[in-house]
PDB file of N, CA and C in Angstrom:
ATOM      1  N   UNK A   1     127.575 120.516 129.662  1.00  0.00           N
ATOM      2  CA  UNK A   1     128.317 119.558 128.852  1.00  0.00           C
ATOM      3  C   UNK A   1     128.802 118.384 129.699  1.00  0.00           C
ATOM      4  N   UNK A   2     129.151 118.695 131.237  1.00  0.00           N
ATOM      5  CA  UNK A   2     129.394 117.609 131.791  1.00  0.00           C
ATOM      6  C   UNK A   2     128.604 116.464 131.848  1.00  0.00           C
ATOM      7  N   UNK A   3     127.132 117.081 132.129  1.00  0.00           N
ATOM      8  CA  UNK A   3     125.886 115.938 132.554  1.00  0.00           C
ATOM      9  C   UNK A   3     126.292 115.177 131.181  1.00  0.00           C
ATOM     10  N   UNK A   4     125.464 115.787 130.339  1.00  0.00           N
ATOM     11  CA  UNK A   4     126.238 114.834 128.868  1.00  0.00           C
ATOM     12  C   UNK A   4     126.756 114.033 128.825  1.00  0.00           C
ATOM     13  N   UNK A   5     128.410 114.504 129.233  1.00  0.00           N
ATOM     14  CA  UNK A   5     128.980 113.456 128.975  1.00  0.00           C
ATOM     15  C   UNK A   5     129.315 112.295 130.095  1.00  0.00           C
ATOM     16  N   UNK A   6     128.645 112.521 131.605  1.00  0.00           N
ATOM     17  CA  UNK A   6     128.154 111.345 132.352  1.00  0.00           C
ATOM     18  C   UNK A   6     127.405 110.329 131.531  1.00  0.00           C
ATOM     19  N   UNK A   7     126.217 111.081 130.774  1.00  0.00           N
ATOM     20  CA  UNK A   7     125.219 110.057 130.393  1.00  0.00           C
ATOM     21  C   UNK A   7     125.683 109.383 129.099  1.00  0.00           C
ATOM     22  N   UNK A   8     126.579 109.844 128.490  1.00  0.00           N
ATOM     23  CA  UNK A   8     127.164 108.736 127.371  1.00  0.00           C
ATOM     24  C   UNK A   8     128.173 107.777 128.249  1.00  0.00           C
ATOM     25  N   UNK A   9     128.378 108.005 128.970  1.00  0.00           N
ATOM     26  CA  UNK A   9     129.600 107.227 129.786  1.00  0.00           C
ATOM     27  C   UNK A   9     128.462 106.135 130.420  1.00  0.00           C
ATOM     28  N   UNK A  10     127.637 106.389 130.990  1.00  0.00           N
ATOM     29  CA  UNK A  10     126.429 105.717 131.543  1.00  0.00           C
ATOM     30  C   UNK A  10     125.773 105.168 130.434  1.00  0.00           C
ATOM     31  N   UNK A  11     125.773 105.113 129.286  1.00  0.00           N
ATOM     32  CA  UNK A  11     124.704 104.208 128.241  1.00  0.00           C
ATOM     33  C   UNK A  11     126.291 103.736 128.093  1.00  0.00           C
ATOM     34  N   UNK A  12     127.350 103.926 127.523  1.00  0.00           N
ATOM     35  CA  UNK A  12     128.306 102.860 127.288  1.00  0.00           C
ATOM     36  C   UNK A  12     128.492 102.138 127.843  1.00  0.00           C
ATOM     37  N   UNK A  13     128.500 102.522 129.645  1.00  0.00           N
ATOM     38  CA  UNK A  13     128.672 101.063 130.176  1.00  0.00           C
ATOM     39  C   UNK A  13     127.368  99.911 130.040  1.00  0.00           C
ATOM     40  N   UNK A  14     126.604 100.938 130.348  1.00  0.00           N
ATOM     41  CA  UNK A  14     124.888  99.847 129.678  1.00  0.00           C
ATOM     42  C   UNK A  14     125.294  98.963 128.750  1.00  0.00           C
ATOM     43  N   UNK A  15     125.074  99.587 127.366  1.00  0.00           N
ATOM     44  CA  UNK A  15     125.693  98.740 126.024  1.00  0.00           C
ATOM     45  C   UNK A  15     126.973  97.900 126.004  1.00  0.00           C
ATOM     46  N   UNK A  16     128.210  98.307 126.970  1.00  0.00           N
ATOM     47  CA  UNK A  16     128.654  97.064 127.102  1.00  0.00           C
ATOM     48  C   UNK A  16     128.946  95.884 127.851  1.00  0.00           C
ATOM     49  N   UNK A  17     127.740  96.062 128.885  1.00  0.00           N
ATOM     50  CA  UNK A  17     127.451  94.987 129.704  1.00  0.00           C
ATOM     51  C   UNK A  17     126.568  94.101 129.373  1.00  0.00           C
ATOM     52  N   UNK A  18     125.496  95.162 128.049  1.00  0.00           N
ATOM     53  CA  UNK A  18     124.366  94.322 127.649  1.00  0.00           C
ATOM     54  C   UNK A  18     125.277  93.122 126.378  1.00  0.00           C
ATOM     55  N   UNK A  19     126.258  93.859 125.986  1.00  0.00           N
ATOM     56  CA  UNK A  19     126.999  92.641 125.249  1.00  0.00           C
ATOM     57  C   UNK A  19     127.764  91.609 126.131  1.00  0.00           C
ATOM     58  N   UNK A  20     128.190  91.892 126.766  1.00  0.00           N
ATOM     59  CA  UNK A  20     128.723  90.849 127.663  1.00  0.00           C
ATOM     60  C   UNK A  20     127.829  89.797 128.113  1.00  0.00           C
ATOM     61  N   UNK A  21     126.820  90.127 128.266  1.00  0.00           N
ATOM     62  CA  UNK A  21     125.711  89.084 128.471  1.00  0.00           C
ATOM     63  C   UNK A  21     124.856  88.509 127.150  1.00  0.00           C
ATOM     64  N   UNK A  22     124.891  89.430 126.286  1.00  0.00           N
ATOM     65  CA  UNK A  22     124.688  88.648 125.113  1.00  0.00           C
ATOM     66  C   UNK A  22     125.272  87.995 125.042  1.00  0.00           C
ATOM     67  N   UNK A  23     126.984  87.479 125.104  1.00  0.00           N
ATOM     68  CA  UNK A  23     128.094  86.771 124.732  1.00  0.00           C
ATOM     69  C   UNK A  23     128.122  85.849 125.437  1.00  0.00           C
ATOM     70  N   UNK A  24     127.621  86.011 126.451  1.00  0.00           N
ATOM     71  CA  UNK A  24     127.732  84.926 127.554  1.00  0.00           C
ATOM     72  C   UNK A  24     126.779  84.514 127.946  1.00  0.00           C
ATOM     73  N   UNK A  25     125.849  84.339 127.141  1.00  0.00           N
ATOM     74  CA  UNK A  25     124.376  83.790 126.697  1.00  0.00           C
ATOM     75  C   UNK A  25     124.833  82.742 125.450  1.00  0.00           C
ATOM     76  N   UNK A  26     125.029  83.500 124.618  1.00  0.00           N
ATOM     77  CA  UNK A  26     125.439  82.883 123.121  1.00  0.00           C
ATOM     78  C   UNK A  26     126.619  81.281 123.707  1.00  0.00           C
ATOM     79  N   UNK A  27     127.551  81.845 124.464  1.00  0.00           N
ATOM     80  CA  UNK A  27     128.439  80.770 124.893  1.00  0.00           C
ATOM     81  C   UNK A  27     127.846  79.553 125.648  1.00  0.00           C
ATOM     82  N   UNK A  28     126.805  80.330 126.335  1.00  0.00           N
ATOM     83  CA  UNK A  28     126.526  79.229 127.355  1.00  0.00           C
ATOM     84  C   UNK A  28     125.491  77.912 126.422  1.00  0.00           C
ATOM     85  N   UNK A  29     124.771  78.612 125.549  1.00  0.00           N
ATOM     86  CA  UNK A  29     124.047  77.671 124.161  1.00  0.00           C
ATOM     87  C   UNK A  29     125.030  77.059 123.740  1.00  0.00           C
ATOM     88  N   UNK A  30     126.262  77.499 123.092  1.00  0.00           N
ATOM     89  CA  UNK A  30     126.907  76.921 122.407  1.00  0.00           C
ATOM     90  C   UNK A  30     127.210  75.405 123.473  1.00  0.00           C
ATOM     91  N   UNK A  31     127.553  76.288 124.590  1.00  0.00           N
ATOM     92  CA  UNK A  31     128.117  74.716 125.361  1.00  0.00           C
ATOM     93  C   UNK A  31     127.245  73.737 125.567  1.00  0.00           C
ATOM     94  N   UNK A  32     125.950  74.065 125.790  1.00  0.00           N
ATOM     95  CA  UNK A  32     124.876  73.338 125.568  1.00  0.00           C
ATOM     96  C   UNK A  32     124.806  72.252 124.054  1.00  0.00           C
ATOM     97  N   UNK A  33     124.765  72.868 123.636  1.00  0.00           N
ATOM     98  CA  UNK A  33     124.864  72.240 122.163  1.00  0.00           C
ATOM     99  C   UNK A  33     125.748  71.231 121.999  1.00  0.00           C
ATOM    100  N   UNK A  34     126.608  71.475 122.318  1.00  0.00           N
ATOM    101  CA  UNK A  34     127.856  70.423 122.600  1.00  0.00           C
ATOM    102  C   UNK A  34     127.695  69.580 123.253  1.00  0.00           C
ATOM    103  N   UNK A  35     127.150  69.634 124.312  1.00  0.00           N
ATOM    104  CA  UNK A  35     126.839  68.599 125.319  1.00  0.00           C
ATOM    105  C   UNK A  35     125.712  67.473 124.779  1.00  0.00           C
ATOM    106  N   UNK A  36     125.224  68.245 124.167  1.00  0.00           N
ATOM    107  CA  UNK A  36     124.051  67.136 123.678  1.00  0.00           C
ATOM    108  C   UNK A  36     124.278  66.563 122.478  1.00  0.00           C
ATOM    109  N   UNK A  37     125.425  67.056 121.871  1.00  0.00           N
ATOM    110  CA  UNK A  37     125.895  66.024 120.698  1.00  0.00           C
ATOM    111  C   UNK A  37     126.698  65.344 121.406  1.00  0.00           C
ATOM    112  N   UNK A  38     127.605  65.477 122.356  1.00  0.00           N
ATOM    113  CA  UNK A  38     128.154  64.082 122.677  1.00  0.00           C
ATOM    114  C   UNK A  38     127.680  63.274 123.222  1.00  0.00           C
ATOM    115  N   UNK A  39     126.510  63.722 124.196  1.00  0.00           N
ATOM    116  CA  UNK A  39     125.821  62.606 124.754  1.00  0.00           C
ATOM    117  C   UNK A  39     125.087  61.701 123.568  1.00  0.00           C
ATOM    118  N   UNK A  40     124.302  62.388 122.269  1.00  0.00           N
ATOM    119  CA  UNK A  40     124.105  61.456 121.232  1.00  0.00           C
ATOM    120  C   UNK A  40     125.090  60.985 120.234  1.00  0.00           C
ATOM    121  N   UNK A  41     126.156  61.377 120.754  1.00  0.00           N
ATOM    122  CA  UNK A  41     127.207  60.407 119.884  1.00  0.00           C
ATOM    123  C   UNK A  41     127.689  59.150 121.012  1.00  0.00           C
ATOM    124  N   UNK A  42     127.536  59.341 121.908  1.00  0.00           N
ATOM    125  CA  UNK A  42     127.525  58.505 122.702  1.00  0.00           C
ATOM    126  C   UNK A  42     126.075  57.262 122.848  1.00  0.00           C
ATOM    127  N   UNK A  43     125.223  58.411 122.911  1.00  0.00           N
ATOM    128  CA  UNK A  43     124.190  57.174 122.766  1.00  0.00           C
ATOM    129  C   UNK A  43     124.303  56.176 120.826  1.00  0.00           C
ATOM    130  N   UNK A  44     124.341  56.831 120.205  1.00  0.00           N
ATOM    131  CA  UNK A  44     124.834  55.927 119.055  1.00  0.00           C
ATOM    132  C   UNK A  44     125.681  55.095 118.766  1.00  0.00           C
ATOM    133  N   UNK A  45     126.570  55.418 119.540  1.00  0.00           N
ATOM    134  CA  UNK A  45     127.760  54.221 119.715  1.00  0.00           C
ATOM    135  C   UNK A  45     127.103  52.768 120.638  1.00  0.00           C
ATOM    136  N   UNK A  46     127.009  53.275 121.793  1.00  0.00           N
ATOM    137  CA  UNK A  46     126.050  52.237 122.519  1.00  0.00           C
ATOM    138  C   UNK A  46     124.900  51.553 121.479  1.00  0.00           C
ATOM    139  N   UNK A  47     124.374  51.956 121.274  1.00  0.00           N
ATOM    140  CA  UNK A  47     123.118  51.241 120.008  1.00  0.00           C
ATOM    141  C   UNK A  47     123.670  50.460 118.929  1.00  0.00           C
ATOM    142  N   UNK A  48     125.216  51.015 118.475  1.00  0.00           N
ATOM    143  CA  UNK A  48     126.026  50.218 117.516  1.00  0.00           C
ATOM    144  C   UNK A  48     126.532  49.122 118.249  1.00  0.00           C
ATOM    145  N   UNK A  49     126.737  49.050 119.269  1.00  0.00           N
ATOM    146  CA  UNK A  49     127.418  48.254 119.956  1.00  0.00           C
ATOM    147  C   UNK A  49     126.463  47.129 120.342  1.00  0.00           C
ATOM    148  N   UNK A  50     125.366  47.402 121.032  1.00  0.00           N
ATOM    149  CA  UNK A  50     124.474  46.821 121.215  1.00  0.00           C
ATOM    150  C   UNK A  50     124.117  45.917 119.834  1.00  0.00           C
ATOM    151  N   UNK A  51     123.839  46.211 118.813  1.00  0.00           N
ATOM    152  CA  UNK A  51     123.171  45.468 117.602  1.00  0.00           C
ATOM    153  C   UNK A  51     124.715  44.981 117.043  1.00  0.00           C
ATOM    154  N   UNK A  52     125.622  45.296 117.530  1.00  0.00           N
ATOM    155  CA  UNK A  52     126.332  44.221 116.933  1.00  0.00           C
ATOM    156  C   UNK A  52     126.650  43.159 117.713  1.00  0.00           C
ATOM    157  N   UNK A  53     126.091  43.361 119.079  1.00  0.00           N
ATOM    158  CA  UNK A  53     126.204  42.290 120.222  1.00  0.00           C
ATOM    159  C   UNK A  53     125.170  40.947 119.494  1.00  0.00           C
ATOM    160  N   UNK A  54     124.191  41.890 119.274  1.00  0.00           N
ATOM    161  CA  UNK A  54     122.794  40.990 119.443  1.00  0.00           C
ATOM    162  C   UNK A  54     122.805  40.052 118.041  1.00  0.00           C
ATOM    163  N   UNK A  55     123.508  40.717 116.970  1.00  0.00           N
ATOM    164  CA  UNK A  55     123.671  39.842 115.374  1.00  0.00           C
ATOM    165  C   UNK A  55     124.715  38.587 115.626  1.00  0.00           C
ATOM    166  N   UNK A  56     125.382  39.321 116.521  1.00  0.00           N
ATOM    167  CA  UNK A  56     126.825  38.172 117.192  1.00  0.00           C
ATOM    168  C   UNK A  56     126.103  36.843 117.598  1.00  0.00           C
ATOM    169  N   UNK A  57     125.191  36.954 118.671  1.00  0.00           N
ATOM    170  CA  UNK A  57     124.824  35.908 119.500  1.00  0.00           C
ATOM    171  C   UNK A  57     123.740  35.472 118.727  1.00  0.00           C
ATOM    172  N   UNK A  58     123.251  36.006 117.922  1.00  0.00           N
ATOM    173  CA  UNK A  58     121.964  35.286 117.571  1.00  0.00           C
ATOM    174  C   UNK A  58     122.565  34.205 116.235  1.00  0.00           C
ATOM    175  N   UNK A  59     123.530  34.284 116.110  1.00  0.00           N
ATOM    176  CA  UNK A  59     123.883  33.819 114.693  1.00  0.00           C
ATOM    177  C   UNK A  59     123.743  32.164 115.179  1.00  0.00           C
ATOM    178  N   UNK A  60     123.310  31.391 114.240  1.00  0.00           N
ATOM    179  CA  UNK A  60     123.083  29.950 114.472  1.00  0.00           C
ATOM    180  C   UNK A  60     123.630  28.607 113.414  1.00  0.00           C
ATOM    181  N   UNK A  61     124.344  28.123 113.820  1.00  0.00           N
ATOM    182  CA  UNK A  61     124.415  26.662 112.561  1.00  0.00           C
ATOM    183  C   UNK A  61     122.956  25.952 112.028  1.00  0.00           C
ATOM    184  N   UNK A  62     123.128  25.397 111.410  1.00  0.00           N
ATOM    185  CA  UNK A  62     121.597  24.954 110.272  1.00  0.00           C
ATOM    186  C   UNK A  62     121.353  23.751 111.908  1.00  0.00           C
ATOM    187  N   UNK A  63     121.996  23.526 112.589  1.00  0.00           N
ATOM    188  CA  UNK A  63     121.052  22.247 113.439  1.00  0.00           C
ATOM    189  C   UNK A  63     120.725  23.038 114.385  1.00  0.00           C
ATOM    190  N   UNK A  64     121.162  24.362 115.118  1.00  0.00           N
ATOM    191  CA  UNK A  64     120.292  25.376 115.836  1.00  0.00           C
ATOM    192  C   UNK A  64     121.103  26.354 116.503  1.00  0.00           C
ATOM    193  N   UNK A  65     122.165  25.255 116.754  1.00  0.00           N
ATOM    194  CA  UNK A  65     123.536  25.486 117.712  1.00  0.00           C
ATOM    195  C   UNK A  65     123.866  26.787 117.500  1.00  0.00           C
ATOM    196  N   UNK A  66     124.617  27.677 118.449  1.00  0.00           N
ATOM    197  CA  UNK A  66     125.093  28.778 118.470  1.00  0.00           C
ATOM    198  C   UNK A  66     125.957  28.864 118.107  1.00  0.00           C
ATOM    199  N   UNK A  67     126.579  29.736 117.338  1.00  0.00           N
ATOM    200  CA  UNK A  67     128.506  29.502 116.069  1.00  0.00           C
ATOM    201  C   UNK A  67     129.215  30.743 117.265  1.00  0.00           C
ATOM    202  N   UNK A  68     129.775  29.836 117.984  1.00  0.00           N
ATOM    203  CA  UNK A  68     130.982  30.167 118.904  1.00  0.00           C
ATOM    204  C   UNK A  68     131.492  30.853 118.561  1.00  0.00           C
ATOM    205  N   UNK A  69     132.303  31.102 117.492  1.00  0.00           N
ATOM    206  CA  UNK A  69     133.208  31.644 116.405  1.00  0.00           C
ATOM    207  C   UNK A  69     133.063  33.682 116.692  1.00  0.00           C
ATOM    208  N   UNK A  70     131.934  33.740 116.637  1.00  0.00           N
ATOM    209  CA  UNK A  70     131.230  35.315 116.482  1.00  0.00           C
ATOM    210  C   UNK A  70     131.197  35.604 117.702  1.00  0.00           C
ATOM    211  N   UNK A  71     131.008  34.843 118.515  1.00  0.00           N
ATOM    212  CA  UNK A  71     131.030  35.013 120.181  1.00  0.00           C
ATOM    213  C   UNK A  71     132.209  35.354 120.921  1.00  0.00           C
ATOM    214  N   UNK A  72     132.720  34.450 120.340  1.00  0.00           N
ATOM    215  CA  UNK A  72     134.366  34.610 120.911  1.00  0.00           C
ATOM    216  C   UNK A  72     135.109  35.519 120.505  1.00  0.00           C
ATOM    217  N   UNK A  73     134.995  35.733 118.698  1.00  0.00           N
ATOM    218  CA  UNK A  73     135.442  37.444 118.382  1.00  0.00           C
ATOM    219  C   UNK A  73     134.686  38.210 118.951  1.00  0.00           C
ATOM    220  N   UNK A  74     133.200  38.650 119.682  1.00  0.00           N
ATOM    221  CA  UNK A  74     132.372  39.628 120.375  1.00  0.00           C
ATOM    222  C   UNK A  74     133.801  39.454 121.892  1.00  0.00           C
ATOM    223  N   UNK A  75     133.600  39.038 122.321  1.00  0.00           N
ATOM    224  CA  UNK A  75     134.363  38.826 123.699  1.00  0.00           C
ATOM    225  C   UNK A  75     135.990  39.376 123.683  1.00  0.00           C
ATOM    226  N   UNK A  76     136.485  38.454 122.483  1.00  0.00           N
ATOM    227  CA  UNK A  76     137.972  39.082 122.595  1.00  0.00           C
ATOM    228  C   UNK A  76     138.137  40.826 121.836  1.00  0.00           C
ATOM    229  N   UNK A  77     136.939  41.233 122.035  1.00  0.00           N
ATOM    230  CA  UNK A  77     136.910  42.698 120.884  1.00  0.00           C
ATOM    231  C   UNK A  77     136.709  43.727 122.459  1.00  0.00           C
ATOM    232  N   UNK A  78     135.759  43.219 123.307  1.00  0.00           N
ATOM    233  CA  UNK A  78     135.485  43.305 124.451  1.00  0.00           C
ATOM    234  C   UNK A  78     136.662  43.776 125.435  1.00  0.00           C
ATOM    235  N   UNK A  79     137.368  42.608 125.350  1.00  0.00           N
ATOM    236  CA  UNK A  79     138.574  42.708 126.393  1.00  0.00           C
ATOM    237  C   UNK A  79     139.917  43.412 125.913  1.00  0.00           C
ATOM    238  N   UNK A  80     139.823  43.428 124.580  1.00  0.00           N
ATOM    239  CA  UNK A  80     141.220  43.970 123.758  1.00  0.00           C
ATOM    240  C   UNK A  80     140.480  44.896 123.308  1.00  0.00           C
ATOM    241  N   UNK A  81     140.059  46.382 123.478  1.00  0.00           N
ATOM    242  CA  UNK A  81     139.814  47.087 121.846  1.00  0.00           C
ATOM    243  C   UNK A  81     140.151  47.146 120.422  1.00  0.00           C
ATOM    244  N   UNK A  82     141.703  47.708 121.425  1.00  0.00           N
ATOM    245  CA  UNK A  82     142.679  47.650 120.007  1.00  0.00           C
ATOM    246  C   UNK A  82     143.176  46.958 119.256  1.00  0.00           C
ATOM    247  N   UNK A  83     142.936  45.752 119.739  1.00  0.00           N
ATOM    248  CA  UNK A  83     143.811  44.860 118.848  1.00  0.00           C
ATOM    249  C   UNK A  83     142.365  44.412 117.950  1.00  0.00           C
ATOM    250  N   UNK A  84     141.011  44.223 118.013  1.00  0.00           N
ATOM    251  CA  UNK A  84     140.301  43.608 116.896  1.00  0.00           C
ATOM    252  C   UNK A  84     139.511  44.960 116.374  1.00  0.00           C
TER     253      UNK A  84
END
């Protein structure tokens, strides 16, 4: 009866080491996962930022001229976040 009950003592610790590493498998994905949504929430922001740079500067008066106006709000949005 002793051997026995070595060898259930010996598969329990098995089974709960094999969960521990399941768990800490599962975690380590999860953190993964995470990481790569912020880096693409990050890259989306940049791309927003970018195309609203580029609609800014390209904007033109009917004789060709560049409308300052959009430029200068791009710039002061730049240097202040919060306030525009």
């Amino acid at each position: 009866s002793q051997h026995n009950s070595k060898k259930e003592k010996g598969q329990n610790t098995k089974k709960a080491k094999f969960h521990e590493l399941i768990a800490r498998q599962k975690q380590i994905k999860d953190i993964k996962i995470e990481k790569k949504k912020a880096i693409e929430k990050k890259r989306e922001e940049r791309l927003h930022k970018r195309k609203e740079r580029n609609i800014s500067m390209q904007k033109l008066t009917r004789k060709g001229q560049p409308v300052m106006k959009h430029r200068i709000k791009l710039l002061l949005k730049q240097l202040c976040p919060g306030d525009a």
